[in-house]
C-alpha atoms as a PDB file:
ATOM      1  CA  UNK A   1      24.005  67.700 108.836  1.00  0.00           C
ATOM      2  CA  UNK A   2      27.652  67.888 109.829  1.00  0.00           C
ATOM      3  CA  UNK A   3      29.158  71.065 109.559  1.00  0.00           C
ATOM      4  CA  UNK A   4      32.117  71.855 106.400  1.00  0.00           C
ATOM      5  CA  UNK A   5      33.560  74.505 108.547  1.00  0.00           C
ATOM      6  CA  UNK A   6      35.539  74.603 111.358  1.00  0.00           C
ATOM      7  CA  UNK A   7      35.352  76.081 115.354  1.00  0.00           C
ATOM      8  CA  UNK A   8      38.213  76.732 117.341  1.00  0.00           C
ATOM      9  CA  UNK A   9      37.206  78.275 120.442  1.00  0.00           C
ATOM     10  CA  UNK A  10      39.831  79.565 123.071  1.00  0.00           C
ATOM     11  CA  UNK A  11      39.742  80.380 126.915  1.00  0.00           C
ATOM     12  CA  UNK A  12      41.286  83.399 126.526  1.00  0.00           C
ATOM     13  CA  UNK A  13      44.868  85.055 127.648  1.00  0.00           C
ATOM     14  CA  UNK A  14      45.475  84.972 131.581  1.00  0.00           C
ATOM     15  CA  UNK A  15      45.237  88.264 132.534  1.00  0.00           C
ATOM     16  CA  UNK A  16      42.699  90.280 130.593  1.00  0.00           C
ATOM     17  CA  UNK A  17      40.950  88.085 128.732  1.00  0.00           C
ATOM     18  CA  UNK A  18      41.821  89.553 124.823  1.00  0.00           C
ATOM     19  CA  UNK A  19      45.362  90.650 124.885  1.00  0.00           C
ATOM     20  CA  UNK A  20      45.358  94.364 124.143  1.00  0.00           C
ATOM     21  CA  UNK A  21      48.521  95.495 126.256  1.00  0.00           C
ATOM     22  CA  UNK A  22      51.059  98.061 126.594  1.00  0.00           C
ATOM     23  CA  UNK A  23      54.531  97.913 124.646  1.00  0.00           C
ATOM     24  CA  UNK A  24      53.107  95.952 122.217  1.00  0.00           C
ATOM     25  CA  UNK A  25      56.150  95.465 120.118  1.00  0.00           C
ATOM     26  CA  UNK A  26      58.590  95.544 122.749  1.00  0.00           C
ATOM     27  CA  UNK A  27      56.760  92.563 124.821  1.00  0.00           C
ATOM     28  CA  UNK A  28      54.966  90.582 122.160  1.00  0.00           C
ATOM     29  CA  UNK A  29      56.304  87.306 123.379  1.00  0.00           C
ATOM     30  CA  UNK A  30      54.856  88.316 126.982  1.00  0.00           C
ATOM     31  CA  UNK A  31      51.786  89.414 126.035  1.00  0.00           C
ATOM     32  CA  UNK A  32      50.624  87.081 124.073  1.00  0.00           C
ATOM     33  CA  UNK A  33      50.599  83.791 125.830  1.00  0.00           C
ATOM     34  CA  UNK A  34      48.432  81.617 124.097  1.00  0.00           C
ATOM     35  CA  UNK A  35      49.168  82.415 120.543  1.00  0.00           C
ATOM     36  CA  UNK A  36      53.000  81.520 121.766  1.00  0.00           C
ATOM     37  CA  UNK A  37      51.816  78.004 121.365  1.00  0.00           C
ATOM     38  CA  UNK A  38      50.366  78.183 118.288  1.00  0.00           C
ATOM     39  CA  UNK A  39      46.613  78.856 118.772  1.00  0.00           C
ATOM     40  CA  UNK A  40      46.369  82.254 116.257  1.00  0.00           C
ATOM     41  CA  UNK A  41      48.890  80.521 113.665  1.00  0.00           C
ATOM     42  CA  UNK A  42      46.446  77.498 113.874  1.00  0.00           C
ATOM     43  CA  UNK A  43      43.532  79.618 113.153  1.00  0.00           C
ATOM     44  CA  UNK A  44      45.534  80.475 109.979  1.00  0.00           C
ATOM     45  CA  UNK A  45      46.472  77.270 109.136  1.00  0.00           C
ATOM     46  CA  UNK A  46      43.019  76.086 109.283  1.00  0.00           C
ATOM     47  CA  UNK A  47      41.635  78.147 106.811  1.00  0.00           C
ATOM     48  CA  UNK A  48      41.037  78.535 103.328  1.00  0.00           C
ATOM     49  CA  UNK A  49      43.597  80.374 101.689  1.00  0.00           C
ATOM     50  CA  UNK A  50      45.741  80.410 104.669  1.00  0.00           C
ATOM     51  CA  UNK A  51      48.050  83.904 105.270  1.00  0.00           C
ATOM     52  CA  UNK A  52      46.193  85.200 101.828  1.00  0.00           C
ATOM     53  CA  UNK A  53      42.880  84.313 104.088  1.00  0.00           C
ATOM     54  CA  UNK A  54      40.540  87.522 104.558  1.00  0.00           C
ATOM     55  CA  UNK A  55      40.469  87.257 108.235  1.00  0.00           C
ATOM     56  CA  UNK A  56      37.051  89.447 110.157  1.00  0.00           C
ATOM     57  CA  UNK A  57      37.849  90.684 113.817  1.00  0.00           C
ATOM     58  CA  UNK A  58      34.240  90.739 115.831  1.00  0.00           C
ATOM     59  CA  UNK A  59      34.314  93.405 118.625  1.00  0.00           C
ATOM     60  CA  UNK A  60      30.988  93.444 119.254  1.00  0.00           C
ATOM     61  CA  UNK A  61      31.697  91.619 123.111  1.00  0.00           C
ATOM     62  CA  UNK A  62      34.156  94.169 123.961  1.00  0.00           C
ATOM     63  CA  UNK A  63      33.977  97.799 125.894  1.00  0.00           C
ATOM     64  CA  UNK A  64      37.465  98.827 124.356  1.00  0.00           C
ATOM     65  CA  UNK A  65      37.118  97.782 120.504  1.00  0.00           C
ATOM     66  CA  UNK A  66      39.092  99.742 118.587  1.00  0.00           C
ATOM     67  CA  UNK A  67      41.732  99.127 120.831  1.00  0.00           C
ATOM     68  CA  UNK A  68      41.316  95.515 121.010  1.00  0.00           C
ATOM     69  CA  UNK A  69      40.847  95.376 117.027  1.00  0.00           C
ATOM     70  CA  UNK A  70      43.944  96.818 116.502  1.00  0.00           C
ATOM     71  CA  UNK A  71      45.978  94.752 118.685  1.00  0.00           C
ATOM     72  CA  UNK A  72      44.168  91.278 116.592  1.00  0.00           C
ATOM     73  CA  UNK A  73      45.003  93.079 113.440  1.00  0.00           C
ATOM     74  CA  UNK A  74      48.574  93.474 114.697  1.00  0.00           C
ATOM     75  CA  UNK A  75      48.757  89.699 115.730  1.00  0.00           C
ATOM     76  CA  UNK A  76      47.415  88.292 112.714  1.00  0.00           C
ATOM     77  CA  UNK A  77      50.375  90.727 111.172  1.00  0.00           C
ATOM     78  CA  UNK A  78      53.100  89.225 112.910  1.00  0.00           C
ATOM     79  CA  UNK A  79      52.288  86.009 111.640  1.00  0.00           C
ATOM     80  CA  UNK A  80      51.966  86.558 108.567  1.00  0.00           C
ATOM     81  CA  UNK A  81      48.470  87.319 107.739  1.00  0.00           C
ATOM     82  CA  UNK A  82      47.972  90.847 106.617  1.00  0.00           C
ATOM     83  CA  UNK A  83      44.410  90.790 105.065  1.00  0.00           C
ATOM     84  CA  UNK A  84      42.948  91.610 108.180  1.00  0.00           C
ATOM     85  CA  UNK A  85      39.421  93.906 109.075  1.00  0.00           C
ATOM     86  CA  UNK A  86      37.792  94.935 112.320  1.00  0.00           C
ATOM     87  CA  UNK A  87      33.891  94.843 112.490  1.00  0.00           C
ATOM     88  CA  UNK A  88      32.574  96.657 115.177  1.00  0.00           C
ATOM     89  CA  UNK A  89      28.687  95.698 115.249  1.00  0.00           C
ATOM     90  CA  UNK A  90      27.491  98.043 117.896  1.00  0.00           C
ATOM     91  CA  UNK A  91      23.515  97.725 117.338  1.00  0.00           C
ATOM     92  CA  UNK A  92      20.858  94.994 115.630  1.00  0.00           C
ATOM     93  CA  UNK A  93      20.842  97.349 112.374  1.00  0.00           C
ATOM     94  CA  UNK A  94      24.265  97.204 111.819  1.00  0.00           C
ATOM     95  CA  UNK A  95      23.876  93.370 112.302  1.00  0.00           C
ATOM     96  CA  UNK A  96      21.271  93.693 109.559  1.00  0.00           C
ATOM     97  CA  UNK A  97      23.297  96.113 107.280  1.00  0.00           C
ATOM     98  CA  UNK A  98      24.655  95.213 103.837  1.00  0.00           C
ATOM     99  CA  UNK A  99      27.758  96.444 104.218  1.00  0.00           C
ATOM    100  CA  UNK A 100      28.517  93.795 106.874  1.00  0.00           C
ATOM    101  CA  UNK A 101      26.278  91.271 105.375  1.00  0.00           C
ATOM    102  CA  UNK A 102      28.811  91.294 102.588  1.00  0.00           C
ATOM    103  CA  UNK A 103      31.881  91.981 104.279  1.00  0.00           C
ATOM    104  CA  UNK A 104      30.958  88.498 106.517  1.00  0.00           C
ATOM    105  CA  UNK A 105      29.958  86.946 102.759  1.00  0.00           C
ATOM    106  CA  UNK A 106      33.430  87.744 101.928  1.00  0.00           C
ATOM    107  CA  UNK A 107      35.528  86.320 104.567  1.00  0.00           C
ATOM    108  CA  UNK A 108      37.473  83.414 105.416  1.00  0.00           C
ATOM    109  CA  UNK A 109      37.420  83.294 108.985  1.00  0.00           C
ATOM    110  CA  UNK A 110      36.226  85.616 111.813  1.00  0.00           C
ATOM    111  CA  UNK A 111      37.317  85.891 115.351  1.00  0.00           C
ATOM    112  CA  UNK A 112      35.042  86.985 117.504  1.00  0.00           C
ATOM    113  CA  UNK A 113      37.009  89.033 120.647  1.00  0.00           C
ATOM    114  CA  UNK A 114      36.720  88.628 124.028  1.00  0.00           C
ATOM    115  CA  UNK A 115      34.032  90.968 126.372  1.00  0.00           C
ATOM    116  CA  UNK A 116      30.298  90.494 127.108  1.00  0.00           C
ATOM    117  CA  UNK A 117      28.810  86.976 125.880  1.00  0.00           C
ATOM    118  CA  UNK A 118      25.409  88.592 126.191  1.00  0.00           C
ATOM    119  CA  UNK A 119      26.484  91.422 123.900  1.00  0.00           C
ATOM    120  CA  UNK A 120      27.282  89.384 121.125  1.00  0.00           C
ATOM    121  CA  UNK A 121      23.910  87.444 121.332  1.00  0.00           C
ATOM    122  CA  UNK A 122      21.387  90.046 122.302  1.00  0.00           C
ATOM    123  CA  UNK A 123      22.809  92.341 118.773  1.00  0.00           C
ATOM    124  CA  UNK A 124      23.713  89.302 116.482  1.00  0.00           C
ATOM    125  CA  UNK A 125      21.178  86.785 117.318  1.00  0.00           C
ATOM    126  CA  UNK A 126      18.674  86.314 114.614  1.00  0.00           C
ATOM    127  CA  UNK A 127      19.941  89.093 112.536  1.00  0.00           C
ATOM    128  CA  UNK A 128      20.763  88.610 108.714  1.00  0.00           C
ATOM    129  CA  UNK A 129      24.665  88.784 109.851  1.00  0.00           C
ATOM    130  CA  UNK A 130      23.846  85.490 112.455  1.00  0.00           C
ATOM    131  CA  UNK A 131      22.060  83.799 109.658  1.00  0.00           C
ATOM    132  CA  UNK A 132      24.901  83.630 107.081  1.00  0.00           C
ATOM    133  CA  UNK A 133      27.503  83.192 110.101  1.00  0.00           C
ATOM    134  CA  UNK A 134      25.326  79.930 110.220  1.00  0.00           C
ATOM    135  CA  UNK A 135      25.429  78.911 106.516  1.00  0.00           C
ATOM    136  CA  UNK A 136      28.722  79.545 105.732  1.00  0.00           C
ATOM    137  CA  UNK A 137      30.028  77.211 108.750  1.00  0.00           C
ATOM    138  CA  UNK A 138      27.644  74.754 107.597  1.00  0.00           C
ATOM    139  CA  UNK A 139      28.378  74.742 103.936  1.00  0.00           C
ATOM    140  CA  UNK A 140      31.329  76.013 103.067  1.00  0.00           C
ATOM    141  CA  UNK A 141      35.261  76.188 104.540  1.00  0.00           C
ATOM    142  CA  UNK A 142      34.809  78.715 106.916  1.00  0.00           C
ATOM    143  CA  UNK A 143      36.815  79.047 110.135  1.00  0.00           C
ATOM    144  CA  UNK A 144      35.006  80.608 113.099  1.00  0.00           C
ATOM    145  CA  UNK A 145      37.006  81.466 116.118  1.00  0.00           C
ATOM    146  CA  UNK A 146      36.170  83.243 119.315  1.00  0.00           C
ATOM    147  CA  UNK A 147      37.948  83.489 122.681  1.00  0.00           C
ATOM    148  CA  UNK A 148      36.771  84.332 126.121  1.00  0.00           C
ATOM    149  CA  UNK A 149      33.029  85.314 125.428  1.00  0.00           C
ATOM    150  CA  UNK A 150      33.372  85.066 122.000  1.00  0.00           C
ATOM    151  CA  UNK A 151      33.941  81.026 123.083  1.00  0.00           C
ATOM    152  CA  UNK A 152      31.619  81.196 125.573  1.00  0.00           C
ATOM    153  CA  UNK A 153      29.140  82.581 122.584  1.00  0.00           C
ATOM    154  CA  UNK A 154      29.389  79.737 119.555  1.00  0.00           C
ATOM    155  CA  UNK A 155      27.035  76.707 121.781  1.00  0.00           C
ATOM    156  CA  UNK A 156      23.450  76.406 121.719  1.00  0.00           C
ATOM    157  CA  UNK A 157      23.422  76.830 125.731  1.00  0.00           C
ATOM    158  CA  UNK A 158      25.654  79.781 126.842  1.00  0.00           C
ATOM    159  CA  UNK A 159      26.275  80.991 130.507  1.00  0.00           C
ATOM    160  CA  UNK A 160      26.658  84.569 130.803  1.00  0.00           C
ATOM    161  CA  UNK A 161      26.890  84.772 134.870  1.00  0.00           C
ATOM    162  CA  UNK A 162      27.444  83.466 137.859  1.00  0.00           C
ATOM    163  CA  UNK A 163      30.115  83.702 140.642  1.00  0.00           C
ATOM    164  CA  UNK A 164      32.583  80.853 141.086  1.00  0.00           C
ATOM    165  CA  UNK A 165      32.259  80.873 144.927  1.00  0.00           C
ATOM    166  CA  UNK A 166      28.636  80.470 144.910  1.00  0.00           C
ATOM    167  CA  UNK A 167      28.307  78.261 141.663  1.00  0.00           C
ATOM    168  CA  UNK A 168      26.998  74.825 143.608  1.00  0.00           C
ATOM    169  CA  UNK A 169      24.149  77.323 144.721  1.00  0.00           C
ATOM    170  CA  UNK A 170      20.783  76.735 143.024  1.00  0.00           C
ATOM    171  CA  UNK A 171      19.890  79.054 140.244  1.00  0.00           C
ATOM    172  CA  UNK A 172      23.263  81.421 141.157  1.00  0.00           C
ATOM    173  CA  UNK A 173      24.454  80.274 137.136  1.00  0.00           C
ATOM    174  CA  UNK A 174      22.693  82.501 134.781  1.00  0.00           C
ATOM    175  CA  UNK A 175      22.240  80.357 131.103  1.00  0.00           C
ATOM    176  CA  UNK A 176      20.542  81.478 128.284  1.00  0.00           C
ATOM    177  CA  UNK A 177      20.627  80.619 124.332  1.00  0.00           C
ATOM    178  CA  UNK A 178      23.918  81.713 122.013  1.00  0.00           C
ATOM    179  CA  UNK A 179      24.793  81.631 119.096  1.00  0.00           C
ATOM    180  CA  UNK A 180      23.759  78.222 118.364  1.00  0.00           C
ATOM    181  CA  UNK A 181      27.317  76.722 116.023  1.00  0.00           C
ATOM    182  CA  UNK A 182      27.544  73.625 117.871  1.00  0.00           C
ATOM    183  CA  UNK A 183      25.140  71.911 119.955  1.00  0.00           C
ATOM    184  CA  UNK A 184      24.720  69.783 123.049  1.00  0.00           C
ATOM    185  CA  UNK A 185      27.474  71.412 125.030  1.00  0.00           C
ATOM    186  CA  UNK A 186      27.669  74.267 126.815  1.00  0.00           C
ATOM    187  CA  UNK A 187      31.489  76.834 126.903  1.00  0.00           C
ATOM    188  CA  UNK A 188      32.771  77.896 129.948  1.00  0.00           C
ATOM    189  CA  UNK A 189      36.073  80.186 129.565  1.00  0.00           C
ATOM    190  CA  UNK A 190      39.386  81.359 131.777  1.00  0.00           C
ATOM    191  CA  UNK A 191      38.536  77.672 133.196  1.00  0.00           C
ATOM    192  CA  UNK A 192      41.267  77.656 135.521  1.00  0.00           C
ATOM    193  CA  UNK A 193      42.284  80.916 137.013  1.00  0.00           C
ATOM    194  CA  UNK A 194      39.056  81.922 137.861  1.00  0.00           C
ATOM    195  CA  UNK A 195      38.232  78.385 139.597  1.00  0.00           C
ATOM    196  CA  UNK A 196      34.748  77.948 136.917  1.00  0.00           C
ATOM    197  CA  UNK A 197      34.319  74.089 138.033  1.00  0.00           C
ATOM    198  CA  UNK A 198      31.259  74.631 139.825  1.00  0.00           C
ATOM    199  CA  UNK A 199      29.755  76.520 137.273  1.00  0.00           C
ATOM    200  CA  UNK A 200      29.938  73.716 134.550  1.00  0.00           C
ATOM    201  CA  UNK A 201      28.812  71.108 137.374  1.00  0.00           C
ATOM    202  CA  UNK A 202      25.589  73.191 137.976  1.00  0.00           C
ATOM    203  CA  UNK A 203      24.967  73.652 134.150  1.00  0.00           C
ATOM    204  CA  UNK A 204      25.309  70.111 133.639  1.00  0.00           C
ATOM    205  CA  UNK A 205      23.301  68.619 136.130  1.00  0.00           C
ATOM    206  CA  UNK A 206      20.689  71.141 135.055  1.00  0.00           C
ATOM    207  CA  UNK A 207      20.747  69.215 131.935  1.00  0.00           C
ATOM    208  CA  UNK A 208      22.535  66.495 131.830  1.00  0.00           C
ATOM    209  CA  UNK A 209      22.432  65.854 127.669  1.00  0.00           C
ATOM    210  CA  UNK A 210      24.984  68.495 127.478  1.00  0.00           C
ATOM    211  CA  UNK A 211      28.716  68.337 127.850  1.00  0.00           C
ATOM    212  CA  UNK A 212      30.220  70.976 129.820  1.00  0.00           C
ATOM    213  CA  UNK A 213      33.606  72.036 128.251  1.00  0.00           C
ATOM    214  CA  UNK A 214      36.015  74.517 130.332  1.00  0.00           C
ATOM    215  CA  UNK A 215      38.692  76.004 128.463  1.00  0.00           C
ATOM    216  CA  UNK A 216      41.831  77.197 130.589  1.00  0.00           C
ATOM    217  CA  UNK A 217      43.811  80.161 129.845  1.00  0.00           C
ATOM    218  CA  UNK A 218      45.464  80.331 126.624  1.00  0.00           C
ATOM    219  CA  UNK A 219      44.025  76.778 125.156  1.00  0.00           C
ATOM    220  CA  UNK A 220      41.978  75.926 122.955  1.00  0.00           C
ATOM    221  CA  UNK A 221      39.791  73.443 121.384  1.00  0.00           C
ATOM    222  CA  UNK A 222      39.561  73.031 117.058  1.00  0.00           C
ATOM    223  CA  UNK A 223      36.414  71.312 116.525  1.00  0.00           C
ATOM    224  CA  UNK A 224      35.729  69.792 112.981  1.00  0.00           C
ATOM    225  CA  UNK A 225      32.699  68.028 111.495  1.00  0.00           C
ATOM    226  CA  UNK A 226      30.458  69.196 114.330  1.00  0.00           C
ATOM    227  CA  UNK A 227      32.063  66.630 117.099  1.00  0.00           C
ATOM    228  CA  UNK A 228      35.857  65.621 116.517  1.00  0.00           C
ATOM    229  CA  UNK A 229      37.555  67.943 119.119  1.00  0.00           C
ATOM    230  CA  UNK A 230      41.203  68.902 119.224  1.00  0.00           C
ATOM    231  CA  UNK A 231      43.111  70.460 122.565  1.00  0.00           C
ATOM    232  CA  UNK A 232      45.367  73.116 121.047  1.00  0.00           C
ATOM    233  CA  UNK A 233      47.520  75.692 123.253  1.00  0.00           C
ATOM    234  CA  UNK A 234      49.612  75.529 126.459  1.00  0.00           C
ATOM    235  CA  UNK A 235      46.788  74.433 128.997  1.00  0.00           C
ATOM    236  CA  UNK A 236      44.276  71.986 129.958  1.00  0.00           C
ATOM    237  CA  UNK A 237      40.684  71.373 129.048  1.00  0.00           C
ATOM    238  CA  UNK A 238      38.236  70.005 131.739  1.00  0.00           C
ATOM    239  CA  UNK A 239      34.983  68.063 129.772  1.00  0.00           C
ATOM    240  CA  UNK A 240      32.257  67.636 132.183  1.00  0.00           C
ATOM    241  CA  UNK A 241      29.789  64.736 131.408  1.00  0.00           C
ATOM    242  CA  UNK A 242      26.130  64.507 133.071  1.00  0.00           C
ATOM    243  CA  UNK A 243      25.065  61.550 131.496  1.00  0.00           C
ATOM    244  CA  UNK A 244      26.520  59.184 134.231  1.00  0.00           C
ATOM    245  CA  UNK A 245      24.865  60.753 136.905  1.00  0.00           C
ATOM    246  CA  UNK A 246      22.893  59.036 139.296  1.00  0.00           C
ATOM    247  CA  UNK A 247      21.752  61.390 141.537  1.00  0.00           C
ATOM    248  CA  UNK A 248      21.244  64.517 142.877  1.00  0.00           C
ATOM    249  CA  UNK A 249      19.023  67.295 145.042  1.00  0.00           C
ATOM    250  CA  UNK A 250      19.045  70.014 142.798  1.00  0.00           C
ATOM    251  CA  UNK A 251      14.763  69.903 141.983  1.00  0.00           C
ATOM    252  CA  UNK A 252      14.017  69.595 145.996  1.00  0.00           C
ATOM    253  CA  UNK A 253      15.872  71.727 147.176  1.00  0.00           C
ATOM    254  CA  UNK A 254      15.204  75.720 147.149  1.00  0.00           C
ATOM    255  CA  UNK A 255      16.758  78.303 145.675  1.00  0.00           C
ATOM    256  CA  UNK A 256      20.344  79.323 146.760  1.00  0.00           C
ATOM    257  CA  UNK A 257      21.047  76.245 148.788  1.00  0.00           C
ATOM    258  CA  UNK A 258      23.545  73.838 147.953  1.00  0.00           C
ATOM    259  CA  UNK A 259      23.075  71.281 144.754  1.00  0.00           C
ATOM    260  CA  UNK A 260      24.499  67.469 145.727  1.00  0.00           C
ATOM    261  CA  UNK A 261      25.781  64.978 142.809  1.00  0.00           C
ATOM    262  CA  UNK A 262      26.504  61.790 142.544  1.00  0.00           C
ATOM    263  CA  UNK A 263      28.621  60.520 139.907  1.00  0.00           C
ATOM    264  CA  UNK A 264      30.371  62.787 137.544  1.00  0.00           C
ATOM    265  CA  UNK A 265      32.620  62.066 134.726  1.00  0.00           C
ATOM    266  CA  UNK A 266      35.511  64.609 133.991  1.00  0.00           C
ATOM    267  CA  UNK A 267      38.081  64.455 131.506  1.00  0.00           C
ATOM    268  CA  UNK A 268      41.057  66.565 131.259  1.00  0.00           C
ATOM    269  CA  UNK A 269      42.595  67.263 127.903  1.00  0.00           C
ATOM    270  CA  UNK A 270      45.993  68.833 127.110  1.00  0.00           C
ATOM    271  CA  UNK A 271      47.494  69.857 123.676  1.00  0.00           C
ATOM    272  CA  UNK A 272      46.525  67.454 120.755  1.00  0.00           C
ATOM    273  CA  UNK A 273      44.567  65.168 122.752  1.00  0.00           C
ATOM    274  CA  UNK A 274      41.016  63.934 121.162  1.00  0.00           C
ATOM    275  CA  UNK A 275      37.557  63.854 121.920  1.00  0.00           C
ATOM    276  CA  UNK A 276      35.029  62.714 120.024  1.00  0.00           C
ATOM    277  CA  UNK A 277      31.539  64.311 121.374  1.00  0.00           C
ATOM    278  CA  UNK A 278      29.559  61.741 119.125  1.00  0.00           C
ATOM    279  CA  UNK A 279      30.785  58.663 121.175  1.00  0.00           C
ATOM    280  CA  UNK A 280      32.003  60.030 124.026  1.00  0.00           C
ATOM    281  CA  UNK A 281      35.857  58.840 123.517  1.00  0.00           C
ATOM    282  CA  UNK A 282      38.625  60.409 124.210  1.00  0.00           C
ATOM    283  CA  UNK A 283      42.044  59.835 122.736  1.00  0.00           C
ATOM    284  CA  UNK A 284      45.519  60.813 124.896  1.00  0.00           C
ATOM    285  CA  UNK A 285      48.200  62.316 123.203  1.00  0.00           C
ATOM    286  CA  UNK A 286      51.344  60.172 124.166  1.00  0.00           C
ATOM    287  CA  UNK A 287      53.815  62.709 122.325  1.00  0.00           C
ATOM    288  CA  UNK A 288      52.771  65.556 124.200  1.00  0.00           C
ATOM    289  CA  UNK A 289      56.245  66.774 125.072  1.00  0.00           C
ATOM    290  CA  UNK A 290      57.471  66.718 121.823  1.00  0.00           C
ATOM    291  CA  UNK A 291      54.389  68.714 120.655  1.00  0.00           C
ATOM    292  CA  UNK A 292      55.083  71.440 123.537  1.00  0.00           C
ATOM    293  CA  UNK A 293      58.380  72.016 122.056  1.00  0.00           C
ATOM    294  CA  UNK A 294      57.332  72.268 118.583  1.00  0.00           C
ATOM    295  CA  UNK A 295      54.747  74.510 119.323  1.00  0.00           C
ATOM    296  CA  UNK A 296      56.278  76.477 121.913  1.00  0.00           C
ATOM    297  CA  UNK A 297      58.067  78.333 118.682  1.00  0.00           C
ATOM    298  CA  UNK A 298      56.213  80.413 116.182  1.00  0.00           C
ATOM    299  CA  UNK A 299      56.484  80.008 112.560  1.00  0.00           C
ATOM    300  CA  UNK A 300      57.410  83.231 111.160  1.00  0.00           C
END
C-alpha cells in the first residue's frame, strides 16, 4: 500500500543541526540557511490547508526544546504560517497520553526537530502516538517532516552512531530499527560536513536491499507515494546503492578491521532532481540554475 501522505526529510542547518540561534530577528537570513531555499515554505506548500495548516513541532530528539520549539514556531511565523504548536514528548506515557493522541489526530503536518535519533524511537516507538503517526501518513494528506535525527528517524533501518573516521571499520556503525515511514533505505544526515560516506557504505553492504540516502546540509528530499523522491534545498544528495555489488570482506574479516567493496553505485542529486526508489531511475534536473534563483528568494 502506497502511502497518501507525504515525507520530506532534511539534513539539517550547517552548524548546529536545528537552527535555534542568537539575534534571531536581526540575522534571520543567516541563520537559517536551508529554509533560504525554500525547504520550510515547501513543507507548507505541501500540505493540506497550506499557511491555515495546523503545523506540530516534535522536540522529543532535542536537549534544548523549548528553545528549539520556539525558534520553529518563529520560522513557520515568518512565512506565513501562524497555527503553529510545540510537543515536547519527554517519556512513553506522554507518547501514550490523550492529550497528544489528539493533538497529533488534529494536525496537518509535524516536524520532528533535530537531537538524539535514539530518543525519538526508544519514547515514540510502538506507542499509541507512533501508531496514528503511521495511519495518518498512510491514509490521509499528512505531511511528515523531520531534519537531522528527526530524518535520520522516519526509515525502517536507522543509524544512531558511529564515527566518520572509523566508519569502513567492522561493526564501528551502530543501526537499529526507527520509526518505520518508509522502507528499504536507510537516512544518514549533515552528509557532507561531517564526511558520513563511509557510514552509508558500511550500512549498505551490511545489507545490500537498502538504499543508503545522505542528505547534506540544508537539503532535502520530498518523498511522495512511498518512492518518487524530490532533491529540494541548496545542497547535494549522495544515494548509495548495494545491489550492484560484487564483492566484499566484510563476513571474514573480524571486528574493527577494515571492510573492502567492490562495485558501488552512487548518485548525486541536487535541487529538483528525481529518483524513483521503485526502479532505481534517476531523473537530472537540466534547469537547475534557474531553480536556484527562484528559490534562493522567499515568498513572503
Amino acid at each position: 500500500m502506497k502511502p497518501i501522505g507525504k515525507l520530506i526529510i532534511i539534513g539539517g542547518a550547517v552548524d548546529t543541526g536545528s537552527f535555534t540561534e542568537k539575534n534571531y530577528k536581526e540575522e534571520i537570513e543567516s541563520n537559517l540557511n536551508f529554509f533560504e531555499k525554500g525547504i520550510l515554505k515547501r513543507i507548507i506548500l505541501e500540505s493540506a490547508n497550506q499557511e491555515l495548516s495546523r503545523v506540530e513541532v516534535i522536540t522529543t530528539a532535542s536537549q534544548i526544546p523549548e528553545a528549539v520549539g520556539e525558534e520553529y514556531v518563529k520560522a513557520f511565523s515568518y512565512l506565513g504560517s501562524n497555527n503553529v504548536g510545540v510537543m515536547n514528548i519527554t517519556v512513553r506515557d506522554e507518547a501514550n497520553d490523550e492529550h497528544f493522541v489528539t493533538r497529533l489526530r488534529e494536525a496537518d503536518v509535524v516536524m520532528f526537530t533535530g537531537g538524539d535519533q535514539l530518543r525519538l524511537t526508544s519514547i515514540l516507538g510502538g506507542t499509541e502516538f507512533h501508531k496514528l503517526l503511521i495511519k495518518k501518513y498512510q491514509e490521509t494528506n499528512f505531511v511528515i517532516s523531520g531534519t537531522s535525527a528527526g530524518a535520520a528517524a522516519c526509515s525502517n533501518n536507522m543509524i544512531y552512531q558511529g564515527s566518520s573516521s572509523e566508519a569502513l571499520l567492522k561493526g564501528e556503525v551502530k543501526i537499529t530499527g526507527g520509526l518505520g515511514l518508509i522502507n528499504d533505505v536507510i537516512i544518514d544526515t549533515h552528509f557532507v560536513h561531517r564526511g558520513r560516506i563511509g557510514r552509508l557504505f558500511q550500512a549498505v553492504v551490511s545489507n545490500p536491499m537498502i538504499l543508503g540516502v545522505g542528505l547534506g546540509e540544508d537539503t532535502g528530499l520530498l518523498i511522495k507515494d512511498g518512492h518518487e523522491m524530490e532533491a529540494i534545498g541548496s545542497g547535494l544528495v549522495m544515494l548509495v546503492d548495494g545491489k550492484s555489488i560484487r564483492d566484499t570482506n566484510i563476513t571474514d574479516v573480524s571486528i574493527g578491521t577494515p571492510i573492502s567493496i567492490d562495485h558501488v553505485v552512487v548518485h548525486v542529486m541536487a535541487m529538483h532532481d528525481l529518483y524513483d526508489l521503485e526502479t532505481s531511475k534517476m531523473i537530472i534536473n537540466k534547469n537547475h540554475k534557474k531553480d536556484v534563483d527562484r528559490y534562493a528568494k522567499i515568498d513572503r
